[in-house]
Protein backbone atom coordinates (compact mmCIF):
# COMPACT_ATOMS: atom_id res chain seq x y z
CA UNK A 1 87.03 81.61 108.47
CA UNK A 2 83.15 81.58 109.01
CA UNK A 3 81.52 80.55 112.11
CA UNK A 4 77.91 81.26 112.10
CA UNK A 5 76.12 81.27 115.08
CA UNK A 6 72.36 81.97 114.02
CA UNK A 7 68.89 81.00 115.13
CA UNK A 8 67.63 78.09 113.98
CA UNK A 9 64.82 79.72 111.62
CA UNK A 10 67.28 80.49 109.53
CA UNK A 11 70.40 78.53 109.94
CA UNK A 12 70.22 76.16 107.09
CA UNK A 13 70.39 78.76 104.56
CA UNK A 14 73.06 80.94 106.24
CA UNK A 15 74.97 77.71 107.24
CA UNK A 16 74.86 76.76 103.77
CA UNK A 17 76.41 80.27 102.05
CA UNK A 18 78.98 79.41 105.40
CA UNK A 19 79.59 76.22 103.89
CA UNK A 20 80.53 77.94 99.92
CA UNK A 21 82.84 80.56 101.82
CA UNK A 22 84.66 78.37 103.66
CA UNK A 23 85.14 76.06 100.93
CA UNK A 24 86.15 79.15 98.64
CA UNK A 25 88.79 80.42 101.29
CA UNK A 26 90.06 76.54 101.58
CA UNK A 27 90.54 76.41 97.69
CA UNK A 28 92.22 79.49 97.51
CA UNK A 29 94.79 78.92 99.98
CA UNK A 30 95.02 75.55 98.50
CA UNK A 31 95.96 76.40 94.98
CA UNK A 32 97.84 79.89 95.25
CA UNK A 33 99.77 81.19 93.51
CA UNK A 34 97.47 79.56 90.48
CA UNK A 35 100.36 79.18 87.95
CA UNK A 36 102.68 76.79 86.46
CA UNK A 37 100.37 73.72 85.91
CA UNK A 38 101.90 70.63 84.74
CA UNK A 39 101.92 66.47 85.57
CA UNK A 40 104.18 64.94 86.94
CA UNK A 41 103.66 62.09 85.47
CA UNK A 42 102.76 59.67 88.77
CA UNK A 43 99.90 58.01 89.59
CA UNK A 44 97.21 59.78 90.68
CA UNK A 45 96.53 58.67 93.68
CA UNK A 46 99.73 57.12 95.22
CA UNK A 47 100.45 59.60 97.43
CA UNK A 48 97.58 58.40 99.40
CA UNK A 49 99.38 55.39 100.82
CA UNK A 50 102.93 56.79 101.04
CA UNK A 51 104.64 56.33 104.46
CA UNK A 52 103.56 59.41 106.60
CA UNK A 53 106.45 62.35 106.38
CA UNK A 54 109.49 61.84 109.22
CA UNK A 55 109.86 65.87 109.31
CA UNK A 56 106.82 68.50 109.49
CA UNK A 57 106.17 71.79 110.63
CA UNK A 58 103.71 72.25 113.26
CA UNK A 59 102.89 75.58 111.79
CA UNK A 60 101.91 73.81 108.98
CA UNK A 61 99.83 71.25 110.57
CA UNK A 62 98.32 73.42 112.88
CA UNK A 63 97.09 75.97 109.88
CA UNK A 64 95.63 72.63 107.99
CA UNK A 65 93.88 71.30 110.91
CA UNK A 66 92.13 75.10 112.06
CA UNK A 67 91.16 76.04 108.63
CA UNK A 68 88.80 73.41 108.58
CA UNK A 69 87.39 73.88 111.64
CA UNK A 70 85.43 76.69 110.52
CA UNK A 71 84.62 74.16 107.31
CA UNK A 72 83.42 71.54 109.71
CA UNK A 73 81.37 73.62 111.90
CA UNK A 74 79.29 75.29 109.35
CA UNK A 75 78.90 71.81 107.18
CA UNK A 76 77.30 70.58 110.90
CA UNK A 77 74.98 73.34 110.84
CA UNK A 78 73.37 73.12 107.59
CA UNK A 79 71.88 69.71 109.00
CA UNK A 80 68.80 69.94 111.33
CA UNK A 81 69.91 66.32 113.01
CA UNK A 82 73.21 66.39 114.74
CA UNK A 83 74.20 63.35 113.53
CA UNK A 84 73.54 63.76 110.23
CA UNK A 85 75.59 67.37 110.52
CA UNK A 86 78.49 65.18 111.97
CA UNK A 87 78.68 62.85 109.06
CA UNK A 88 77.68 65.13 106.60
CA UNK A 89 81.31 67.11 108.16
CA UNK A 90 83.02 63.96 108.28
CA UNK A 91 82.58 63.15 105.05
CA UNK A 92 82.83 66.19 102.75
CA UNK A 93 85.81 67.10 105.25
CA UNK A 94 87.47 64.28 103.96
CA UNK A 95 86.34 64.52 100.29
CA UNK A 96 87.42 68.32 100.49
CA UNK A 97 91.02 67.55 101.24
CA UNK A 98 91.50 64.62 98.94
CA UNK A 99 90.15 66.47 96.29
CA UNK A 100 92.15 69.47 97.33
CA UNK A 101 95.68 67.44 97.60
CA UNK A 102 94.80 65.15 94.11
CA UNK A 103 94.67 68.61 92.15
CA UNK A 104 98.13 70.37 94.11
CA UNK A 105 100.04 67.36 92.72
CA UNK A 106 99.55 69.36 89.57
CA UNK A 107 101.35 72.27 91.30
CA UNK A 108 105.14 72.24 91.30
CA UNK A 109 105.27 74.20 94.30
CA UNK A 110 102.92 72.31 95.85
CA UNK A 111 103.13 68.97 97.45
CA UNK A 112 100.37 65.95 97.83
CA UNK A 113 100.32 64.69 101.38
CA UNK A 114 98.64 62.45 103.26
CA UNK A 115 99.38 63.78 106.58
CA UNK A 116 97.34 67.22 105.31
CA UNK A 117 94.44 65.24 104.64
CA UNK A 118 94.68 63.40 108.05
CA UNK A 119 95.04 67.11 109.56
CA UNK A 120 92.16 68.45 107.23
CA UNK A 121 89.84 66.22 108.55
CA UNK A 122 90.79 66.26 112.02
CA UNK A 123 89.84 69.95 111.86
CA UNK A 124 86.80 68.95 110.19
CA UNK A 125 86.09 66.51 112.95
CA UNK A 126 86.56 69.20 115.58
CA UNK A 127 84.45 71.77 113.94
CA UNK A 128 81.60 69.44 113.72
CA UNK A 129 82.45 67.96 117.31
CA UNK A 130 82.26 72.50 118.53
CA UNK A 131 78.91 72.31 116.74
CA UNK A 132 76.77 68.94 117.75
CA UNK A 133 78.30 68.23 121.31
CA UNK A 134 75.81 67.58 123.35
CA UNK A 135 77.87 69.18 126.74
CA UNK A 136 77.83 72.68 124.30
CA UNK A 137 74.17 72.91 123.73
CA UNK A 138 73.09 75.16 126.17
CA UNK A 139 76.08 77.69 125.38
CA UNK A 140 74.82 77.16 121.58
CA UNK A 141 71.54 78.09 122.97
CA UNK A 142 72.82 80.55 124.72
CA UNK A 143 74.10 82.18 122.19
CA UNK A 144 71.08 81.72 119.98
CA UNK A 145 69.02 83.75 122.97
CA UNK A 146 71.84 86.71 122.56
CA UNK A 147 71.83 87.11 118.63
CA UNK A 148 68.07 87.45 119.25
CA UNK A 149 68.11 90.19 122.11
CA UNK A 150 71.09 92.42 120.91
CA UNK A 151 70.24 92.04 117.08
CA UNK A 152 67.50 92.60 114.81
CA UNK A 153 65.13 89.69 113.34
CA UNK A 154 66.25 90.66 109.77
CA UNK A 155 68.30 87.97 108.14
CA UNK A 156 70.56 90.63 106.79
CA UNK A 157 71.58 90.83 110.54
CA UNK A 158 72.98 87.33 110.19
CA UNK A 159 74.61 87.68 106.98
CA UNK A 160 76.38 90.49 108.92
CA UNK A 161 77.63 88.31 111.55
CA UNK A 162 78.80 86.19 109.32
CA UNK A 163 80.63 89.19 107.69
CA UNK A 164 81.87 90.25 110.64
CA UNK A 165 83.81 87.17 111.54
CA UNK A 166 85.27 87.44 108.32
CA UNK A 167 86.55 90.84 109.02
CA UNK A 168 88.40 89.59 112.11
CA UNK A 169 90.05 87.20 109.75
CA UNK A 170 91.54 90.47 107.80
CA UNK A 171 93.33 90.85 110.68
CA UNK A 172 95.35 87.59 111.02
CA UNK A 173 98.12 89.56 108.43
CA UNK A 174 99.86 91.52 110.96
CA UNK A 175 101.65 93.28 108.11
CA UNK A 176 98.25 94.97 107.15
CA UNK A 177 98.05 98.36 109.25
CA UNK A 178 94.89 98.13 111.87
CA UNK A 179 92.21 100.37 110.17
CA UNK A 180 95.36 102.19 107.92
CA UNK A 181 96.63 101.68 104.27
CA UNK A 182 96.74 98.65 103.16
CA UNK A 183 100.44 98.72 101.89
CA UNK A 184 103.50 100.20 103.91
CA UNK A 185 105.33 103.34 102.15
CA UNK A 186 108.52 102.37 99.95
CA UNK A 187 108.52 105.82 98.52
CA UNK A 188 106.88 108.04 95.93
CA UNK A 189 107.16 106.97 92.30
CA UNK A 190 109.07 109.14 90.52
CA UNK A 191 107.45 111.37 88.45
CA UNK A 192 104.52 111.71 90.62
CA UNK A 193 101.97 114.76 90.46
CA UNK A 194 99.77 115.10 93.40
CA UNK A 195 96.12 116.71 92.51
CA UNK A 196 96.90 119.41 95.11
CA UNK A 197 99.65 121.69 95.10
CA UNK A 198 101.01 120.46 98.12
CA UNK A 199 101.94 116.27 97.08
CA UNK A 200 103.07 115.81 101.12
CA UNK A 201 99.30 117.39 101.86
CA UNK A 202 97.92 115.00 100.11
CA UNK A 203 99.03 112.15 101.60
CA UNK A 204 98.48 113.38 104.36
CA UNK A 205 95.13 113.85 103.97
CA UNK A 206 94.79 110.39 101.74
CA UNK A 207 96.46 108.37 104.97
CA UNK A 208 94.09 109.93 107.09
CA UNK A 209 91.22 109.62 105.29
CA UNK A 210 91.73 105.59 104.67
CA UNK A 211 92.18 105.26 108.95
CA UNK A 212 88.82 107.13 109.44
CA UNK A 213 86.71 105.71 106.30
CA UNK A 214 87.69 102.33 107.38
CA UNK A 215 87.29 102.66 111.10
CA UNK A 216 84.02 104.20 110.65
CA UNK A 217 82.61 101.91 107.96
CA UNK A 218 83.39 98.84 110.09
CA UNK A 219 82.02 99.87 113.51
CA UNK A 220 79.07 101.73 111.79
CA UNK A 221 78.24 98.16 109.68
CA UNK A 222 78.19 96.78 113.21
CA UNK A 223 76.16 99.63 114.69
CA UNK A 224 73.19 99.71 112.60
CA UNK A 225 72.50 95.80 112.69
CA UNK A 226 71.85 96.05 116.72
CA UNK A 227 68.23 96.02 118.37
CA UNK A 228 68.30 99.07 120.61
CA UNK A 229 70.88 101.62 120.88
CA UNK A 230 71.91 100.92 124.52
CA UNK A 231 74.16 98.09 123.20
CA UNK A 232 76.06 100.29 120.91
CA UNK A 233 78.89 101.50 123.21
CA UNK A 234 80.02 97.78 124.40
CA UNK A 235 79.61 96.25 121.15
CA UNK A 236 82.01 98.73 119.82
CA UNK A 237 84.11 98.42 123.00
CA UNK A 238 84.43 94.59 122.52
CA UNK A 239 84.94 94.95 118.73
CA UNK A 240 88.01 97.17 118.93
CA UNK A 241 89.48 95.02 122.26
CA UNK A 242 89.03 92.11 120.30
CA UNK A 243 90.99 93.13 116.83
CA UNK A 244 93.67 95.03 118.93
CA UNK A 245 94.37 91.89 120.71
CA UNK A 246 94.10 89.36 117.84
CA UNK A 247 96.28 92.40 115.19
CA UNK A 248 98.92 92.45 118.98
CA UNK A 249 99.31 88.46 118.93
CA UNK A 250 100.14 88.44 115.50
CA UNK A 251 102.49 91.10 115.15
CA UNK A 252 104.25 90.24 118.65
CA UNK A 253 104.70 86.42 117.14
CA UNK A 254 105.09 87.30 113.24
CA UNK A 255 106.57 90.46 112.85
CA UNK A 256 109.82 91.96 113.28
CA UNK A 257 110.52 94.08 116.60
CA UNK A 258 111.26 97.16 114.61
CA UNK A 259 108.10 97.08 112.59
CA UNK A 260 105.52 96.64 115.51
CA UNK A 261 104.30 100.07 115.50
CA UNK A 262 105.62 101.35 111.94
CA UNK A 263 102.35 102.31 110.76
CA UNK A 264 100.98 104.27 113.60
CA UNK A 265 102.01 107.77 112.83
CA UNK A 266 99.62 111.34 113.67
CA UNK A 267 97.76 111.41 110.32
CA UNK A 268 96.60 107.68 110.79
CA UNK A 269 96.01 108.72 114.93
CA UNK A 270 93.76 111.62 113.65
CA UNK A 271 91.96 109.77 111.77
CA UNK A 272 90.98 107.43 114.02
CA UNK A 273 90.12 110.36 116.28
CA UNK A 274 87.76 111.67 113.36
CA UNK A 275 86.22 108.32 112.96
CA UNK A 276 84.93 107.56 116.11
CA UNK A 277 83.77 111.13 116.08
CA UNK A 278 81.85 110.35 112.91
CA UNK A 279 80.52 106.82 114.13
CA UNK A 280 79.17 108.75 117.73
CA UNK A 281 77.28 111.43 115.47
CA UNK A 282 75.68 108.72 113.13
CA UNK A 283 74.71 106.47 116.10
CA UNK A 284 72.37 109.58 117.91
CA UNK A 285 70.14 108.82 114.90
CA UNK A 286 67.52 105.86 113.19
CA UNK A 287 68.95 102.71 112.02
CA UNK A 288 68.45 103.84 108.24
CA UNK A 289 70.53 106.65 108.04
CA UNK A 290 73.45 104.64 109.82
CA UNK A 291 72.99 101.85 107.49
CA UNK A 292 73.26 104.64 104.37
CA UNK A 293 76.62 106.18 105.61
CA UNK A 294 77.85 102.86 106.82
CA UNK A 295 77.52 101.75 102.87
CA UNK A 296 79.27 105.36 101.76
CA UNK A 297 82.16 105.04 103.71
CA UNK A 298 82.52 101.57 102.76
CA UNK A 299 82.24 102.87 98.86
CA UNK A 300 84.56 106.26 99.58
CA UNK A 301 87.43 103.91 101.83
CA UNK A 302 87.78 101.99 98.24
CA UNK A 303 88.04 104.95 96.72
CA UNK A 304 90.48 106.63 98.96
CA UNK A 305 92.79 103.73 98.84
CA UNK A 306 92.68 104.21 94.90
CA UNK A 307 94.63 107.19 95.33
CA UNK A 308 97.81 106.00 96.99
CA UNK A 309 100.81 105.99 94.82
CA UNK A 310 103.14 104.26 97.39
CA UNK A 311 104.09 100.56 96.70
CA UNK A 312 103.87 97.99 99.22
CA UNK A 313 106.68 96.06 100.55
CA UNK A 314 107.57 92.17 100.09
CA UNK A 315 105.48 90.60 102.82
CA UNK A 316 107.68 88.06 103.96
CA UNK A 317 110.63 90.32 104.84
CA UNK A 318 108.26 92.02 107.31
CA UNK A 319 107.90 88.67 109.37
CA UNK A 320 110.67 87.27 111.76
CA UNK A 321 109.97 83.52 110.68
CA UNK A 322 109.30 82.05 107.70
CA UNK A 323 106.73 78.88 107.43
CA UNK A 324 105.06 77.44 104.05
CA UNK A 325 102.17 78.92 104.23
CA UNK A 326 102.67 82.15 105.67
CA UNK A 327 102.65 83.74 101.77
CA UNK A 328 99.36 81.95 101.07
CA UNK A 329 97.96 83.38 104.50
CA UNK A 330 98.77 86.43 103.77
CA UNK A 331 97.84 86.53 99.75
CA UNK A 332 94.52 85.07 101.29
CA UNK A 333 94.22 88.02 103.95
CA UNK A 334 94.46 90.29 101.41
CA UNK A 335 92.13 88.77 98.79
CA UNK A 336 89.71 88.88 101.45
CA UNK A 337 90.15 92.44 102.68
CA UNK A 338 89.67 93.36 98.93
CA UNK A 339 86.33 91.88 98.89
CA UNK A 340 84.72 92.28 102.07
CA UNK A 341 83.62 95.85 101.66
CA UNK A 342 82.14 95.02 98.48
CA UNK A 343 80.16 92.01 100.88
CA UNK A 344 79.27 94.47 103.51
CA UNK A 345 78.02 97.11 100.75
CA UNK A 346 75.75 93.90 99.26
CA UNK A 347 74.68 92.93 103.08
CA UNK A 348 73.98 96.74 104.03
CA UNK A 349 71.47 96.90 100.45
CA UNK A 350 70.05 93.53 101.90
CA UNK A 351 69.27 95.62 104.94
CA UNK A 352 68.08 98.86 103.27
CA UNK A 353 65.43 96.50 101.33
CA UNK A 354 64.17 94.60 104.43
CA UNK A 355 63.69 98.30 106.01
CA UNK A 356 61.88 99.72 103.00
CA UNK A 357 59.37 96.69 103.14
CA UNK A 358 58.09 97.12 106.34
């Protein structure tokens, strides 16, 4: 989810497009899979004062309370008095989640509850809580100091930050390779003809390819959105510690022992190889010309991934438990990965323009 962390010039207008995203993400996980509307025929809004449920997950309340953190937080934000951001979070919090549980009773696989909305707002409660304590203010201003020294004053910079902690949340799907295909191989459709002669080439090179273009395009969109070029190598350090350890928690608790490590193979390892080869290179340089092949291997990695015949494999029979909302996580993982180059490509054009005007 988004957590922006921005200076306060221009943290009501980021906090607000926070606020849409996060309310976006909430909907979708809400309402998948988006089919097979009907009434029930009950009242609307009985399930309000049913007795609370005697058996729950705490999977499931733990997902409904921390994806409304995020929700909370930024809702704080887009207030300039704390106590009017804490309300403000209380309140659509709470509105959010009624709304949201009123409109699943019109999903059969979905079911109205109470209990969600008292989680949903407790995570709305905690998010705001993060964001006005008073105890957290001078981390929060803190933080405000090191957005300012280690990135530039454009506000494209925090639209990328913003971006950025929505990549991280690409990751939470261990079943999506780190910086590889998108889809595990099930085998080649049959007839398939390969533009080269060699189909097994191809692949090769396609596999490849995807690992680089996406390594590359992510660390290079961080890259050209820092201040001086002295803070290049840790950012990138911390940035690939940070998504092996979050894509190592996930698969160690979600996936099967046998599929840990299924997708690292030589033609993904090479590429890798190739794109931090590519992202030192483009880093000797300006911040323009970083920026432009940032945004082309953000447009060529879609294009890439175009090209690969193999199907994917059912999702759930990857993990080693099975919760609710583990097949909304992940159709929300992927929804997002789909559309966060195209966000990066638009943030990256933002930059390009604020360059060109001064």
């Amino acid at each position: 989810m988004m957590t922006p962390l921005l200076p306060a010039n221009r943290r009501s207008h980021v906090a607000l497009h926070a606020v849409l995203i996060n309310a976006a993400l909430i909907a979708f996980l809400s309402f998948y899979p988006f089919s097979g509307w009907t009434d029930n025929g009950l009242p609307l809004f009985d399930f309000l004062f049913y007795p609370l449920p005697y058996y729950t997950r705490f999977f499931d309340n733990l997902v409904n309370v921390v994806f409304y953190i995020p929700y909370g937080f930024s809702l704080a934000l887009s207030c300039r008095r704390k106590w009017q951001g804490f309300c403000l979070a209380l309140l659509l919090g709470a509105l959010t989640s009624v709304s949201v549980e009123t409109v699943q009773q019109f999903l059969p696989v979905r079911v109205a509850s109470n209990l969600d909305i008292l989680c949903n707002v407790a995570g709305a409660c905690c998010g705001a809580a993060i964001a006005t304590f008073p105890g957290l203010a001078r981390f929060w201003l803190m933080c405000k100091r090191l957005r300012q020294r280690l990135f530039v004053e454009d506000s494209s910079a925090d639209y990328a930050l913003l971006l950025i902690s929505l990549w991280f949340l690409t990751q939470l799907n261990p079943a999506i390779p780190l910086f590889g295909m998108v889809v595990l191989p099930q085998g080649l459709p049959q007839p398939y003809e390969a533009p080269m002669a060699d189909a097994q080439l191809f692949l090769s090179l396609i596999e490849g390819g995807s690992a680089m273009l996406n390594l590359a395009g992510s660390l290079l969109f961080l890259t050209c959105f820092l201040r001086q070029r002295q803070y290049q190598v840790r950012a990138i350090l911390y940035f690939l510690s940070g998504v092996v350890v979050l894509k190592l928690i996930t698969a160690g608790a979600l996936l099967k022992p046998s599929l840990f490590f299924q997708w690292v193979n030589s033609n993904v390892a090479a590429g890798l190889g190739l794109g931090l080869l590519l992202v030192w290179l483009v880093t000797r340089g300006q911040r323009w010309p970083q920026t432009m092949v940032a945004m082309a291997c953000l447009l060529l990695s879609q294009l890439v991934v175009s090209f690969w015949p193999l199907s994917g494999a059912d999702v759930l029979s990857l993990f080693r438990w099975r919760y609710g909302h583990l097949l909304n996580i992940s159709a929300l993982v992927s929804l997002v990965s789909d559309l966060w180059p195209l966000g990066a490509f638009a943030c990256l054009s933002l930059s390009i323009w604020q360059q060109w005007r001064r």
